[in-house]
N, C-alpha and C. Protein backbone atom coordinates (compact mmCIF):
# COMPACT_ATOMS: atom_id res chain seq x y z
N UNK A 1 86.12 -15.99 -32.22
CA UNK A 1 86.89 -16.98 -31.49
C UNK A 1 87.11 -18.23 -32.35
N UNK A 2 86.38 -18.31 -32.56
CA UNK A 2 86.26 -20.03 -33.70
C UNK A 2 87.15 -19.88 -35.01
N UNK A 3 86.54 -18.33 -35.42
CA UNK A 3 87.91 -18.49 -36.78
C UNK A 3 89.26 -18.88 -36.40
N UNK A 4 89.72 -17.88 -35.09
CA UNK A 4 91.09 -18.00 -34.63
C UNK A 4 91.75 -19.15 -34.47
N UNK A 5 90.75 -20.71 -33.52
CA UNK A 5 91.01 -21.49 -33.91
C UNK A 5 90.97 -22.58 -35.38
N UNK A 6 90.32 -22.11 -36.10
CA UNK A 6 90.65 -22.40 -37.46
C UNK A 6 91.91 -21.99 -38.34
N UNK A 7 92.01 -20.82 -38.31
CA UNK A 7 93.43 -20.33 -38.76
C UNK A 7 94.19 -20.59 -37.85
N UNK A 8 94.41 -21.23 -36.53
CA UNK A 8 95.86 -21.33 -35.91
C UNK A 8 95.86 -23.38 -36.29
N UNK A 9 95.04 -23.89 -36.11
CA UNK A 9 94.66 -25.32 -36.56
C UNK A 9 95.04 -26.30 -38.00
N UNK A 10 94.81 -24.74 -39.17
CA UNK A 10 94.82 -25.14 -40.24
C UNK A 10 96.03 -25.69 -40.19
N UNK A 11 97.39 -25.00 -40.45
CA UNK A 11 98.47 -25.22 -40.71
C UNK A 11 98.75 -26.85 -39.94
N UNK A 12 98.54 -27.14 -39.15
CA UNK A 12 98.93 -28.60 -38.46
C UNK A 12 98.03 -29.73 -39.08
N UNK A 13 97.07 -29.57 -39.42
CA UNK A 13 95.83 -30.39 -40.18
C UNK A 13 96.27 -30.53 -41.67
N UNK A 14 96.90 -29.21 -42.22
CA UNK A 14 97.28 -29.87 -43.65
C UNK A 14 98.51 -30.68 -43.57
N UNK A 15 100.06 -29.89 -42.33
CA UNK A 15 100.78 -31.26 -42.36
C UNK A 15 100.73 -32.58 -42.15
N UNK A 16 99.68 -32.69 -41.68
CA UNK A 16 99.25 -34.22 -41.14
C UNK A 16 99.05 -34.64 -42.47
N UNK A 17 97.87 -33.47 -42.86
CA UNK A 17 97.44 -34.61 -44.50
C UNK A 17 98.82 -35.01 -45.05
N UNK A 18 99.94 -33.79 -45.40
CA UNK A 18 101.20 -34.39 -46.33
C UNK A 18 101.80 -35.62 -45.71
N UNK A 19 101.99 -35.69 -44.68
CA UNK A 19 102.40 -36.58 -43.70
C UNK A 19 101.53 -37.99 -44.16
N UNK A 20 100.84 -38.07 -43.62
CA UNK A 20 99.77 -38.93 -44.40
C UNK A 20 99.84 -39.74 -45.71
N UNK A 21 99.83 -38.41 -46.52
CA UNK A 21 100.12 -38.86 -48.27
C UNK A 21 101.51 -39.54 -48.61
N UNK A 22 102.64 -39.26 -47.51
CA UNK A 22 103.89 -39.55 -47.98
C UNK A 22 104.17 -40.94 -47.26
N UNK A 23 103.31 -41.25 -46.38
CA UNK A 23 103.39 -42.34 -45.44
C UNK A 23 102.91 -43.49 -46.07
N UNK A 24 101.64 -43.31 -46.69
CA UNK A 24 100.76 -44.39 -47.82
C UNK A 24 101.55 -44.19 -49.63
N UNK A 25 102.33 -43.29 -49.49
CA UNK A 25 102.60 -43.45 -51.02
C UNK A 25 103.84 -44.41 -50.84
N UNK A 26 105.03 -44.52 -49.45
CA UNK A 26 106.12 -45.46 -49.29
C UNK A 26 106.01 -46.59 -49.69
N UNK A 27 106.94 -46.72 -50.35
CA UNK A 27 106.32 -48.30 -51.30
C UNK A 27 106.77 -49.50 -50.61
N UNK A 28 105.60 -50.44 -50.35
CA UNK A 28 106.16 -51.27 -49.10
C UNK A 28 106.07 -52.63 -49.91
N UNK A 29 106.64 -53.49 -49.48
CA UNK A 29 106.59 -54.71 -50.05
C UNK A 29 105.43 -55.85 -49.58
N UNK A 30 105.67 -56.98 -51.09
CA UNK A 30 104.12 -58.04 -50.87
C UNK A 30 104.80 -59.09 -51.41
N UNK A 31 104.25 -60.28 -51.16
CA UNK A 31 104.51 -61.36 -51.66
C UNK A 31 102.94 -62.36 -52.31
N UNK A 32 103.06 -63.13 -53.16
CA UNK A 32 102.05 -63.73 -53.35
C UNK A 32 102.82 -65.11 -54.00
N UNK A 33 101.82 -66.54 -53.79
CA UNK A 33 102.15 -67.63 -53.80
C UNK A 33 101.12 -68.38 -54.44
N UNK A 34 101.26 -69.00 -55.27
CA UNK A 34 100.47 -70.02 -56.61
C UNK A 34 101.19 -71.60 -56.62
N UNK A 35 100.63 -72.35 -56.92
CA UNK A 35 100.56 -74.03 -57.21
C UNK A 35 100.73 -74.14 -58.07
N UNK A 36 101.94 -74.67 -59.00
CA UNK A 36 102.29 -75.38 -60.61
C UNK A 36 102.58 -76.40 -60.34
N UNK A 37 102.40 -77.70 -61.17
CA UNK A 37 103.38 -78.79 -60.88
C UNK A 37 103.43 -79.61 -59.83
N UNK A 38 102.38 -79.32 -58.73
CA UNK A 38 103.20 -80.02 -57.39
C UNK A 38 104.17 -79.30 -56.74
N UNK A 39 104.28 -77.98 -56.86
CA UNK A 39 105.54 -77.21 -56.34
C UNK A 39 104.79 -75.47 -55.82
N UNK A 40 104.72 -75.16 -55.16
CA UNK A 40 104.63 -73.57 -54.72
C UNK A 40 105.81 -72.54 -55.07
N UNK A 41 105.23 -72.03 -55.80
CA UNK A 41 106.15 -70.46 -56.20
C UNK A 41 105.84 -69.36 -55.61
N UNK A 42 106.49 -68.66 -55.23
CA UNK A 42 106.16 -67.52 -55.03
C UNK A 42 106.96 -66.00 -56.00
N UNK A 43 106.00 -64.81 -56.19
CA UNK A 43 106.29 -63.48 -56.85
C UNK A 43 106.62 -62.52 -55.49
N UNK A 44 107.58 -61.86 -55.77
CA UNK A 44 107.66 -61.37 -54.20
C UNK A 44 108.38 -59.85 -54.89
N UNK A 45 107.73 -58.52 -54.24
CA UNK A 45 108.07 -57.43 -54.44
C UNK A 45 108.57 -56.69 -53.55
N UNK A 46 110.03 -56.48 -52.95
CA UNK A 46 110.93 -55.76 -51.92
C UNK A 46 111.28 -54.18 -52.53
N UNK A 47 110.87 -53.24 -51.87
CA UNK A 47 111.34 -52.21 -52.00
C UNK A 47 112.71 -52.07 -51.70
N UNK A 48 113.57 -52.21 -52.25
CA UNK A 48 115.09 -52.15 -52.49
C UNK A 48 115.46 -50.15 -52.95
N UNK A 49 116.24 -49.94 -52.43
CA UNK A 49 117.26 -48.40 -52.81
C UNK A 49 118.45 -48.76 -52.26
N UNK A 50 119.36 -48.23 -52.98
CA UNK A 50 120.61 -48.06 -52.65
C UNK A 50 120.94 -46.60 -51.95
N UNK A 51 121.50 -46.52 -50.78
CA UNK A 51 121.51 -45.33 -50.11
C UNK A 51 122.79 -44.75 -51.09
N UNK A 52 123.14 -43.45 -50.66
CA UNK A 52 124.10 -42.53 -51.51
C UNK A 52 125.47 -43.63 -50.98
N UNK A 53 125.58 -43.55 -49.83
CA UNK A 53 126.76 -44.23 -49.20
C UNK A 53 127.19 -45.67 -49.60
N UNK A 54 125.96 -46.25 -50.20
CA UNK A 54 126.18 -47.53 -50.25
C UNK A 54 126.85 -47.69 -51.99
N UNK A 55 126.47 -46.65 -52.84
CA UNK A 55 126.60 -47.03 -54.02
C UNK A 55 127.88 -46.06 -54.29
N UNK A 56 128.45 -45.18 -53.18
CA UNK A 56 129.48 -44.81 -53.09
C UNK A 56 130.60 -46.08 -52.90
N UNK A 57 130.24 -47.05 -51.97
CA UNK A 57 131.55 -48.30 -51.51
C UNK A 57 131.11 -48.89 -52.61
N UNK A 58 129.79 -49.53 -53.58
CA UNK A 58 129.72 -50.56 -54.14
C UNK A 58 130.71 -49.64 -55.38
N UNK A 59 131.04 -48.41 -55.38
CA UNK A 59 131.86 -47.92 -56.89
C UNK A 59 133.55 -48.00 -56.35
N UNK A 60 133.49 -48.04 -54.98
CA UNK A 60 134.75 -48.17 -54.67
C UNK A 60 135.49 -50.32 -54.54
N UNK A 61 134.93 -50.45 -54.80
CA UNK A 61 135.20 -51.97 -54.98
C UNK A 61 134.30 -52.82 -53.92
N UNK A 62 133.62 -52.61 -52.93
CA UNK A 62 133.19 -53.32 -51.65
C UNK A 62 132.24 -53.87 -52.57
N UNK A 63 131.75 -55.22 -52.19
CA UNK A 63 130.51 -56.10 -52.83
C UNK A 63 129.49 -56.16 -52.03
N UNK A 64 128.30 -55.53 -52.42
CA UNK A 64 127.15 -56.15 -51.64
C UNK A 64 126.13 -56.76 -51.79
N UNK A 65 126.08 -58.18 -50.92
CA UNK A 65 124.66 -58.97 -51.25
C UNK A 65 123.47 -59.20 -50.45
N UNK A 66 122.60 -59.40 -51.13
CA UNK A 66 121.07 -59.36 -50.33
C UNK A 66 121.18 -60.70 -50.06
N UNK A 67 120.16 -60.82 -49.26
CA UNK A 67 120.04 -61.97 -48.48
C UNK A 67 118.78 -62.07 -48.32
N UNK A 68 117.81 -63.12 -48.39
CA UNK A 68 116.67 -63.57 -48.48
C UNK A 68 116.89 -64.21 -47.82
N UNK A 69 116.09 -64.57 -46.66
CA UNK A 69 116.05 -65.55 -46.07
C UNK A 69 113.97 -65.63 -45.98
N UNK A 70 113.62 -66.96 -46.49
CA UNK A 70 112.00 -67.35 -46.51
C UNK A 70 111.82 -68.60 -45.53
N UNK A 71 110.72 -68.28 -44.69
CA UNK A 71 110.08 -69.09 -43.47
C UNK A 71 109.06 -69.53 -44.26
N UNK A 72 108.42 -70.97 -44.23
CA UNK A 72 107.32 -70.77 -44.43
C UNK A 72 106.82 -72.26 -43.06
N UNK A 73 105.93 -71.14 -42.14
CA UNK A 73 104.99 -71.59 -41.30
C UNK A 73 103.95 -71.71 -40.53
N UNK A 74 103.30 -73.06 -40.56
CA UNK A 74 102.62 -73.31 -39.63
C UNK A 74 101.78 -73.14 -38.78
N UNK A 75 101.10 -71.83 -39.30
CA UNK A 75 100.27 -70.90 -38.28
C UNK A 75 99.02 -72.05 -37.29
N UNK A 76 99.14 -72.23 -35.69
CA UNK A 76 98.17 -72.63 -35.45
C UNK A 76 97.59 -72.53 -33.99
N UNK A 77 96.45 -72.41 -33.89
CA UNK A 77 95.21 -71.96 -33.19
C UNK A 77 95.48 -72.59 -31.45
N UNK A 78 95.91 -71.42 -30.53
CA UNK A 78 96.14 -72.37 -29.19
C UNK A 78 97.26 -72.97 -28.80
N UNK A 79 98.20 -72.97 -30.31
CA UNK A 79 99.25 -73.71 -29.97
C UNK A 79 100.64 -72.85 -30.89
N UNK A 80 102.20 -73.03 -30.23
CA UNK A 80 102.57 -72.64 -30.81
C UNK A 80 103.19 -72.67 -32.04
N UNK A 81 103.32 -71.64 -33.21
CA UNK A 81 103.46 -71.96 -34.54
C UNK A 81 104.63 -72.59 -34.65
N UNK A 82 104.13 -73.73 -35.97
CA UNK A 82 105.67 -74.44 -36.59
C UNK A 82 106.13 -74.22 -37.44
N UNK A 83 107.73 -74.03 -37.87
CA UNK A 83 108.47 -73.95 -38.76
C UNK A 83 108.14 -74.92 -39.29
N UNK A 84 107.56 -75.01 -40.59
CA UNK A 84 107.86 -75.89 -41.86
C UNK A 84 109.30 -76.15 -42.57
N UNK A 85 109.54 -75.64 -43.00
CA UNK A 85 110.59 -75.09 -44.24
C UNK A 85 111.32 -73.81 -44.36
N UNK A 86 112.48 -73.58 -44.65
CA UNK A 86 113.41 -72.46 -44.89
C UNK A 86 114.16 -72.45 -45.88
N UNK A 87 113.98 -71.35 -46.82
CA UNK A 87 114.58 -71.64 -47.72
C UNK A 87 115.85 -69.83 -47.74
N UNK A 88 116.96 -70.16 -48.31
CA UNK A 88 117.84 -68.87 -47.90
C UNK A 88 118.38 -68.81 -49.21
N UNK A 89 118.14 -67.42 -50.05
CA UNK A 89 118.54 -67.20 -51.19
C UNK A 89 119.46 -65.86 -51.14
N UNK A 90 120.61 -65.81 -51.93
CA UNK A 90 121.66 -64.69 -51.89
C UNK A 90 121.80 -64.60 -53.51
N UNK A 91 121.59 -62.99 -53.23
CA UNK A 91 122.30 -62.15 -54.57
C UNK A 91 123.45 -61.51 -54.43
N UNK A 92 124.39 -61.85 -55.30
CA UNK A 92 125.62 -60.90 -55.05
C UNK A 92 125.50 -59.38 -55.90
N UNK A 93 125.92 -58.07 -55.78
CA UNK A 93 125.98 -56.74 -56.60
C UNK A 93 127.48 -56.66 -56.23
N UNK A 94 128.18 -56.50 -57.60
CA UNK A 94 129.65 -55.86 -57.75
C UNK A 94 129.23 -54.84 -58.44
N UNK A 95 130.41 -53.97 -58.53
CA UNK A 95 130.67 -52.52 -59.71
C UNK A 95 131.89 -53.12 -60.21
N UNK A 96 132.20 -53.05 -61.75
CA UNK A 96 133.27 -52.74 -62.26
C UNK A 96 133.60 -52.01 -62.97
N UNK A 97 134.72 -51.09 -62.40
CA UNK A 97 135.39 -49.77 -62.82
C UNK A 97 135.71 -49.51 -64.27
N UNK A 98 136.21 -50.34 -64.13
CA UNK A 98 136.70 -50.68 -65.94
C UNK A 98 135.09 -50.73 -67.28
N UNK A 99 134.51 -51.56 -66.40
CA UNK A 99 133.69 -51.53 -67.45
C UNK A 99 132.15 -50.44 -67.10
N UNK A 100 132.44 -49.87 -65.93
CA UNK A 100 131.57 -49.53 -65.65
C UNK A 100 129.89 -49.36 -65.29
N UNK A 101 129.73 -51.09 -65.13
CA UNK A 101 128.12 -52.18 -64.79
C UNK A 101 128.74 -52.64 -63.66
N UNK A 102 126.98 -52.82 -63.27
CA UNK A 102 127.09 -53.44 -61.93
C UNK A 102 126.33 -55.10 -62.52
N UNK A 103 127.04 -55.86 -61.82
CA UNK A 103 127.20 -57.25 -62.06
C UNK A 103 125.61 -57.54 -60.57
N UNK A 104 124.67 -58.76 -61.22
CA UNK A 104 124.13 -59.30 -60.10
C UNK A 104 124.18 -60.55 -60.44
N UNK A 105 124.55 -61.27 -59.75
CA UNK A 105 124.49 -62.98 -59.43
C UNK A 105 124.12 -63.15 -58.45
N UNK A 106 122.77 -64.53 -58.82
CA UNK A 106 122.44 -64.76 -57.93
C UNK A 106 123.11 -65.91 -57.39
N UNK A 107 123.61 -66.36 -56.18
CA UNK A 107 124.30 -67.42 -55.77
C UNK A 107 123.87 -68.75 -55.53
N UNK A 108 122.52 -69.27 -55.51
CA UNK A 108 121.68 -69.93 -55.59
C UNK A 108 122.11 -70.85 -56.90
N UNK A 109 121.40 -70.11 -57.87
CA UNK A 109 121.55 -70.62 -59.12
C UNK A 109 122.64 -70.04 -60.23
N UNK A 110 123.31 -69.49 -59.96
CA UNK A 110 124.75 -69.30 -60.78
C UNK A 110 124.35 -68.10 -61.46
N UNK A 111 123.28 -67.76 -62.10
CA UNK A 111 122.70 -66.93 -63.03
C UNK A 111 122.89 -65.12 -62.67
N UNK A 112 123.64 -65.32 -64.15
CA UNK A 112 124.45 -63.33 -63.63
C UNK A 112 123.71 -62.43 -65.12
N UNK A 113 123.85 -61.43 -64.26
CA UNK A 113 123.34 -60.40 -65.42
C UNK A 113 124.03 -59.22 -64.88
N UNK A 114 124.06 -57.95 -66.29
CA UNK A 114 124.71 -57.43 -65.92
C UNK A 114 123.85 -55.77 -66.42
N UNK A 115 124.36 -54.70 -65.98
CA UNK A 115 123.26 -53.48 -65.39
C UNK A 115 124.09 -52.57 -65.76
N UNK A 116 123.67 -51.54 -66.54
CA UNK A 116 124.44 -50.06 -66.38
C UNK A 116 124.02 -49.06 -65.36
N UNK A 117 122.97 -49.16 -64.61
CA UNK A 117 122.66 -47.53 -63.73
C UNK A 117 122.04 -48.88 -62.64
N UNK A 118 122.40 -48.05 -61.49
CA UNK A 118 121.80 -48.79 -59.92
C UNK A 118 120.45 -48.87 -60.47
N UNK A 119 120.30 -47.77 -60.94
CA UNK A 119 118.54 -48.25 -60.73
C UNK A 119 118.02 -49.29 -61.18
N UNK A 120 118.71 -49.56 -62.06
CA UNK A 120 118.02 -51.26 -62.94
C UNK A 120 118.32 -52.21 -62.18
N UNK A 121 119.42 -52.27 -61.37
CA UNK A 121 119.82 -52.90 -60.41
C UNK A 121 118.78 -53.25 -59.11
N UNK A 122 118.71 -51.94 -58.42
CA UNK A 122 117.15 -51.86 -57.32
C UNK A 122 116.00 -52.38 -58.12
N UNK A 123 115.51 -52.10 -59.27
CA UNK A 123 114.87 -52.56 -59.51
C UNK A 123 114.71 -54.21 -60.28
N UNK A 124 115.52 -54.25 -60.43
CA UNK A 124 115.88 -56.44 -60.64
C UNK A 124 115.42 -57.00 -59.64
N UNK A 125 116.68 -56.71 -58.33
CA UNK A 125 116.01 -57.05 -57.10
C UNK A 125 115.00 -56.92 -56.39
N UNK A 126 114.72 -55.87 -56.32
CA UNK A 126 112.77 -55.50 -56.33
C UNK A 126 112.29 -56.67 -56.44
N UNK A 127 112.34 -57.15 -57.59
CA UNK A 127 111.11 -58.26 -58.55
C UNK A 127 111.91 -59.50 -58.64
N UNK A 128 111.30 -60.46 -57.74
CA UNK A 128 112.04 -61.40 -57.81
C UNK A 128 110.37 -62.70 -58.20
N UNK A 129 110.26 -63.53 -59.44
CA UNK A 129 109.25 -63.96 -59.60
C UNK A 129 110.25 -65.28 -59.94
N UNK A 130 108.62 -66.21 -59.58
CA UNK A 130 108.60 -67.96 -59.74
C UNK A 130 109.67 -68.74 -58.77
N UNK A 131 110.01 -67.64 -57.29
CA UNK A 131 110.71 -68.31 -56.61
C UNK A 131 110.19 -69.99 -56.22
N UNK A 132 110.60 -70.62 -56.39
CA UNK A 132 110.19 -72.32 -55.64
C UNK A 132 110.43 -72.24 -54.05
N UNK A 133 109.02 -72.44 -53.72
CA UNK A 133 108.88 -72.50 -52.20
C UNK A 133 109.43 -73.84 -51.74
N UNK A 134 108.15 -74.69 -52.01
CA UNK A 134 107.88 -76.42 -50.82
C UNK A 134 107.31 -76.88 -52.05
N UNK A 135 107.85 -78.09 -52.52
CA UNK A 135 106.95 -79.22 -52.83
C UNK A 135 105.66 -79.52 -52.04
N UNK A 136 104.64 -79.67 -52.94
CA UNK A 136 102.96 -79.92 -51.95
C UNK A 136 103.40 -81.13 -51.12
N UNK A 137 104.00 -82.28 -51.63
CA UNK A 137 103.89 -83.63 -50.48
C UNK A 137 103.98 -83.47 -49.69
N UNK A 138 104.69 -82.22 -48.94
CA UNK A 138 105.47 -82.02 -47.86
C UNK A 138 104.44 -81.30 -46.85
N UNK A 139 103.64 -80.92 -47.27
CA UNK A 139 102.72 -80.04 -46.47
C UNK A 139 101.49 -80.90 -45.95
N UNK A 140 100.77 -80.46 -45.11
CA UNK A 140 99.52 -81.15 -44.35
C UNK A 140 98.43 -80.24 -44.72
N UNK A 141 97.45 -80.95 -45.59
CA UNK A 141 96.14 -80.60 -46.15
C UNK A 141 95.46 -79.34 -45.45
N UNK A 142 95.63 -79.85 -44.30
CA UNK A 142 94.59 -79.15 -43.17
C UNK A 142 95.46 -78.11 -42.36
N UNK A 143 96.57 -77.79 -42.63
CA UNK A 143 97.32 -76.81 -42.22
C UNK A 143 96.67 -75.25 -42.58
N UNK A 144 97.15 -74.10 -42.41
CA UNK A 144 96.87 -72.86 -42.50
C UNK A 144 98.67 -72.22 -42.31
N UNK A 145 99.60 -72.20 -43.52
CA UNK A 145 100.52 -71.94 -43.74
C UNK A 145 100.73 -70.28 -43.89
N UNK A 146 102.02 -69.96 -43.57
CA UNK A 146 102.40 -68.84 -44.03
C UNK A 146 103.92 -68.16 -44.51
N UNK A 147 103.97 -67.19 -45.32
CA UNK A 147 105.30 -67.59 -45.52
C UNK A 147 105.91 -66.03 -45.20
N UNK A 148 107.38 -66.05 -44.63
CA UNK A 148 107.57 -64.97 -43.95
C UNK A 148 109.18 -64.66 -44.49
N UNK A 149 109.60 -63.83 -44.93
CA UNK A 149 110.74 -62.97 -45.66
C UNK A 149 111.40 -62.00 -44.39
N UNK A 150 112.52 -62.02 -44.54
CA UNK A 150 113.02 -61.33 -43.97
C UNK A 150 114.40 -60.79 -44.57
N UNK A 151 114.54 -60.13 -45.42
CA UNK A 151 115.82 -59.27 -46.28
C UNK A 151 116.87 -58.18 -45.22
N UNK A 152 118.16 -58.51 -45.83
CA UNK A 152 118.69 -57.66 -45.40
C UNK A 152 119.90 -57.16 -46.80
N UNK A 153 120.20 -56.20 -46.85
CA UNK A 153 121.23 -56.01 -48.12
C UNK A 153 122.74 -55.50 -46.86
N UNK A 154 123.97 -56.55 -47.38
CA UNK A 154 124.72 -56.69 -46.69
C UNK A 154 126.04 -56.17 -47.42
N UNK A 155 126.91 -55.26 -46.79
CA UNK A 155 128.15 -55.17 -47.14
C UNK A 155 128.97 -56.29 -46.78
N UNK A 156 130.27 -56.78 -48.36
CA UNK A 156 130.92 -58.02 -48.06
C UNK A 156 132.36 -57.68 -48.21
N UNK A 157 132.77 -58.60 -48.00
CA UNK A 157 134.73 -58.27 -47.69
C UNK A 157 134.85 -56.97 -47.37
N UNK A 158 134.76 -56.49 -46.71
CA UNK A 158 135.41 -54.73 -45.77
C UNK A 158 136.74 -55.74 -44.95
N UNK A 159 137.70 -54.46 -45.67
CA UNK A 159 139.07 -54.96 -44.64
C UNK A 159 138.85 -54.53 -42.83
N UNK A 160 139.38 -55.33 -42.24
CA UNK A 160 139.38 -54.24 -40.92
C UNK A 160 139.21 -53.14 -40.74
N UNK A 161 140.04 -52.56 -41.00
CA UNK A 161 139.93 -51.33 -40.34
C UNK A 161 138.43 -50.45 -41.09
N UNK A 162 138.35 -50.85 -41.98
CA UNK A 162 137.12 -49.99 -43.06
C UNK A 162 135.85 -50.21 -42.15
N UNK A 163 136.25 -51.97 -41.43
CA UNK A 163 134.96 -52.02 -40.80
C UNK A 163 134.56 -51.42 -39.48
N UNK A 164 136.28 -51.41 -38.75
CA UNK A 164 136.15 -49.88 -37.81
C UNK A 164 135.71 -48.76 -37.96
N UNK A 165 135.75 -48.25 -38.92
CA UNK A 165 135.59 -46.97 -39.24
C UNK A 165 134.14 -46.86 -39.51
N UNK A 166 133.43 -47.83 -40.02
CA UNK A 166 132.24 -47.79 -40.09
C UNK A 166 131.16 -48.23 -38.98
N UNK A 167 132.11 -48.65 -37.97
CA UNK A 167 131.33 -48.87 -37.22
C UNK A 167 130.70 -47.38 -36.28
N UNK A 168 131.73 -46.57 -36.43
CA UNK A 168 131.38 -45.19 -36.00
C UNK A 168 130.63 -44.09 -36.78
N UNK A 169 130.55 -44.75 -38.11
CA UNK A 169 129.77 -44.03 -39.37
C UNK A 169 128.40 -44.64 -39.36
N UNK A 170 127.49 -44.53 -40.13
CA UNK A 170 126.76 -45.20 -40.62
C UNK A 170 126.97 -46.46 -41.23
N UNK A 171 126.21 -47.62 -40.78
CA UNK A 171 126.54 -48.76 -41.36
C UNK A 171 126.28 -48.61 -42.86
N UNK A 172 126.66 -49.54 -43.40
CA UNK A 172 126.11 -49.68 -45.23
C UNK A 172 125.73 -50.59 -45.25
N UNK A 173 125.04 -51.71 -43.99
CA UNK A 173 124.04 -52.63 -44.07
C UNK A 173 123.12 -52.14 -44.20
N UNK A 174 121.79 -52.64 -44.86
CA UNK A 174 120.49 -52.39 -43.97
C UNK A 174 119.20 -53.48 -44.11
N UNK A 175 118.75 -53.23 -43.25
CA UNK A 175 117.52 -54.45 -42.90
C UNK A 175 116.75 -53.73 -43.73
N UNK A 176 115.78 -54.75 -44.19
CA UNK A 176 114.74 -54.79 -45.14
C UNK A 176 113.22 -55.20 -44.15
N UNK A 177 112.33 -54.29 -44.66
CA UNK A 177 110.96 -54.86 -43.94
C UNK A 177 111.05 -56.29 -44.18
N UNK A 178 109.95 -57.02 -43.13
CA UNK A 178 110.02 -58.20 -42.97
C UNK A 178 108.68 -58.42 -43.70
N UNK A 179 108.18 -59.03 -44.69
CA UNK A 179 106.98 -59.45 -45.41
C UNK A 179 106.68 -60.50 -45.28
N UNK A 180 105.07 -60.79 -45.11
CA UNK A 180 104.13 -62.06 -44.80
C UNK A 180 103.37 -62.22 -45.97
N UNK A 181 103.04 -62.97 -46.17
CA UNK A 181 101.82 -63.41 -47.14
C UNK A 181 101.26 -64.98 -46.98
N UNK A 182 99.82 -65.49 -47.28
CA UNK A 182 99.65 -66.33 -47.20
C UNK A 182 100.07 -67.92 -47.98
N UNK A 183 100.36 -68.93 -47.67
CA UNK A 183 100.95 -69.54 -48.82
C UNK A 183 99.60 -70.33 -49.07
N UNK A 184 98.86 -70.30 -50.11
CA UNK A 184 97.66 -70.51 -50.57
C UNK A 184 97.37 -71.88 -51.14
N UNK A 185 96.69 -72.89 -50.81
CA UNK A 185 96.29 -74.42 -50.91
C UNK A 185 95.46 -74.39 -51.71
């Protein structure tokens, strides 16, 4: 009796394990935050991919940019949390046909570079280091801060109707996990 349930058991116990392994190997994103200068930076790692669809429109001319948007607040005890500071950073991604690179600028600071294969691309954006959070003056000693990300990678200029049509397709937006980390005093 007992083997039977062992051999009918096994098979569901090892998919769990794969299940499992593929769940903890998804590469999820982190942020971490350091003090130079009087100023907070943060290193921040977003798992970024370009879906098939998306790098299909970004080859057909459509532009798409990420969007950062960073909270950093206020966590406190009994009461409810305060927004400190917001800071909202945009990358633009073009394709050009002609030359065949994908262009990233960031819109923030003017600063463009330029990519032959998506993947160098996902991975640029991925790694975004020495972002400038908050000047320290601005903060309260005795606070317990936090800082909170929320990404989305956005399709830009779609004519009308493209955006009809997609509204019945799969979007070629997509939201990005939302990442916390502590902002460290």
């Amino acid at each position: 009796m007992m083997p039977k349930l062992i051999k009918t058991s096994l098979p569901f116990v090892i998919a769990g394990c794969f299940l499992g392994i593929s769940f903890l190997a998804k590469a999820q994103g982190q942020g971490y935050s350091y003090f130079e200068n009087g100023v907070y930076y943060s290193d921040i790692q977003i798992p970024i991919r370009f879906e098939s669809e998306q790098i299909k429109a970004l080859e057909s001319g459509i532009v798409f940019s990420l969007e950062l948007n960073l909270k950093i607040v206020n966590i406190r005890n009994w009461r409810l949390d305060n927004n400190v500071g917001e800071l909202n950073q945009t990358y633009r991604v073009e394709f050009n046909a002609f030359t065949r690179r994908y262009t990233v600028l960031n819109e923030n600071t003017g600063r463009q570079t330029s990519m032959a294969m998506i993947k160098e691309v996902s991975d640029y954006l991925s790694t975004i280091k020495k972002l400038p959070l908050v000047d320290d003056s601005l903060l309260d000693l005795e606070a317990n801060y936090t800082v909170v990300l929320d990404s989305r990678l956005r399709a830009q200029g779609m004519s009308q109707w493209m955006t009809t049509i997609s509204f019945w397709r799969d979007s070629l937006d997509s939201d990005l996990e939302q990442i916390r980390w502590q902002l460290y005093r």
